[in-house]
C-alpha atoms as a PDB file:
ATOM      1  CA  UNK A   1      68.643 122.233  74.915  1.00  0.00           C
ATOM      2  CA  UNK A   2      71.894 122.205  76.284  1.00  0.00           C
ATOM      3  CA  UNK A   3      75.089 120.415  75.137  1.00  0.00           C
ATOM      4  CA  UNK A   4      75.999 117.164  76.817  1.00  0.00           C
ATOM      5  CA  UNK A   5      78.844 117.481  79.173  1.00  0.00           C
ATOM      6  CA  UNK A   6      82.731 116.649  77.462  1.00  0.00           C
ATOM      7  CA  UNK A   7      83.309 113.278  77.665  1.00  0.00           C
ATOM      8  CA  UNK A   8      86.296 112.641  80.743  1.00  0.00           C
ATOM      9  CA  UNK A   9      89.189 110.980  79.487  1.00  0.00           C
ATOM     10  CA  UNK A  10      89.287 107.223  79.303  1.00  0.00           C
ATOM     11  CA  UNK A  11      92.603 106.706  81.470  1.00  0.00           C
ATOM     12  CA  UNK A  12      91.680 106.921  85.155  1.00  0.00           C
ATOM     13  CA  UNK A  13      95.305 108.288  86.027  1.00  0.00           C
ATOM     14  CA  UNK A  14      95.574 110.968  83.785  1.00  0.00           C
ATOM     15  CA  UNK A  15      92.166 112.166  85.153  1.00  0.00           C
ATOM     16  CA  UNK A  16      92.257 111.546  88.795  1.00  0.00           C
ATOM     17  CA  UNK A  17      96.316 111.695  89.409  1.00  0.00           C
ATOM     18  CA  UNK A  18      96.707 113.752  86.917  1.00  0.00           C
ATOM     19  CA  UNK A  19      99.513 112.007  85.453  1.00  0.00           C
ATOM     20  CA  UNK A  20     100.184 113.443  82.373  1.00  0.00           C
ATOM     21  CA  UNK A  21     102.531 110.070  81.153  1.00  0.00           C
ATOM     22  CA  UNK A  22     102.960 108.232  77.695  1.00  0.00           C
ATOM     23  CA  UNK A  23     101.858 104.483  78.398  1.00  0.00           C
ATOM     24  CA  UNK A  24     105.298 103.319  78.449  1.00  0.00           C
ATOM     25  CA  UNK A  25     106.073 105.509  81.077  1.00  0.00           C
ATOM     26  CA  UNK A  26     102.978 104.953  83.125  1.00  0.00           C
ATOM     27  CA  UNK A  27     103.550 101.344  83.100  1.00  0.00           C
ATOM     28  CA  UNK A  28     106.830 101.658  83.994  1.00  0.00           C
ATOM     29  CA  UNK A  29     105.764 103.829  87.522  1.00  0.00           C
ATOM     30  CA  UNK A  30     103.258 101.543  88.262  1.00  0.00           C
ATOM     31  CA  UNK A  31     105.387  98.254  88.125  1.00  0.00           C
ATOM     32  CA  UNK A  32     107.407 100.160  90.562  1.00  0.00           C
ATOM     33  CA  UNK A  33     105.026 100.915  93.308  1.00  0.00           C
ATOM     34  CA  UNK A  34     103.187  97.805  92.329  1.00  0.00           C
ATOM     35  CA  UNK A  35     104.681  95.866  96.061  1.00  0.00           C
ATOM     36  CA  UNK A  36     103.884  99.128  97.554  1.00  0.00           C
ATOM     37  CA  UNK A  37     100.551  99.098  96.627  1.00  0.00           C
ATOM     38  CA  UNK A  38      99.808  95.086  97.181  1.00  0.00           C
ATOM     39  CA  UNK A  39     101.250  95.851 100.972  1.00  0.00           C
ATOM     40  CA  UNK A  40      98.558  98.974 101.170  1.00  0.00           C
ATOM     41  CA  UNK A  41      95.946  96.438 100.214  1.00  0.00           C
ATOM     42  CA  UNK A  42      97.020  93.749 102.352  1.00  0.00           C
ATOM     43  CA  UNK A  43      96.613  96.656 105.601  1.00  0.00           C
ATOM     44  CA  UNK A  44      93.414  97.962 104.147  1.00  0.00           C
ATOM     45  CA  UNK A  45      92.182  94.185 104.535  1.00  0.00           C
ATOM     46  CA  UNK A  46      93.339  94.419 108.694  1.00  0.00           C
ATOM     47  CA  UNK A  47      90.022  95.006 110.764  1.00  0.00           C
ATOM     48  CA  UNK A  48      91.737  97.740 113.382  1.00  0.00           C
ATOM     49  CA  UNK A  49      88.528  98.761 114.995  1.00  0.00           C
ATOM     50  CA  UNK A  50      89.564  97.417 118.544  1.00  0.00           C
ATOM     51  CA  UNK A  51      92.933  98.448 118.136  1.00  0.00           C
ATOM     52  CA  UNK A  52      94.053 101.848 119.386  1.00  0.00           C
ATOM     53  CA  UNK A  53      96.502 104.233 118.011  1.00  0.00           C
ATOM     54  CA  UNK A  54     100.641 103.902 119.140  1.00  0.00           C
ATOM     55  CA  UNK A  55     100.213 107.811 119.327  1.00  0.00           C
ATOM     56  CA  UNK A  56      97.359 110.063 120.280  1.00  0.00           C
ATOM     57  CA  UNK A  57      97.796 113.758 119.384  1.00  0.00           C
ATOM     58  CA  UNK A  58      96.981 116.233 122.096  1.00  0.00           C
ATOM     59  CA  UNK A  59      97.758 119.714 121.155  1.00  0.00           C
ATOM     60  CA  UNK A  60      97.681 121.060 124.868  1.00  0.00           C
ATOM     61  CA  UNK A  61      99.799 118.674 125.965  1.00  0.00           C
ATOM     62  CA  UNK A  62     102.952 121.412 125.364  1.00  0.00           C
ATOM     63  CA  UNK A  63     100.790 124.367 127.565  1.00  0.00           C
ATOM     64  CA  UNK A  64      99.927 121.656 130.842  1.00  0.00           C
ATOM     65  CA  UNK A  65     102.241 122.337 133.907  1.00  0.00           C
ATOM     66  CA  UNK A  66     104.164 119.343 134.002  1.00  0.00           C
ATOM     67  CA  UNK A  67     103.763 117.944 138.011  1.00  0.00           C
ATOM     68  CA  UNK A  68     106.948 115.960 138.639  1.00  0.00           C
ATOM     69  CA  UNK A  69     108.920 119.908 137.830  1.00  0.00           C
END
């Protein structure tokens, strides 16, 4: 039988982020980008799907002849 996998660590951030950060400090980082993050919430909350983007990439656009030249 095989051994059970190592339990992950407890704190999501030092496992996902990977921040590596004494509580103190870790507290201290995430009251800073707290209004950051409440704005990121507030656009993840916007329902976009009829609304186009300002810019549309198009690589070839560089290589076209331009016609008014």
């Amino acid at each position: 039988m095989s051994e059970p996998e190592p339990r992950r660590e407890l704190n999501p951030y030092r496992h996902i982020l990977g921040l590596d950060l004494p509580p103190e400090r870790l507290s201290e980082v995430l009251q800073a980008f707290r209004a950051v993050l409440d704005e990121v919430e507030k656009l993840r909350q916007l329902d976009l799907t009829e609304i186009h983007p300002a810019i549309i990439f198009e690589p070839t656009a560089a290589y076209r002849k331009r016609s008014d030249v």
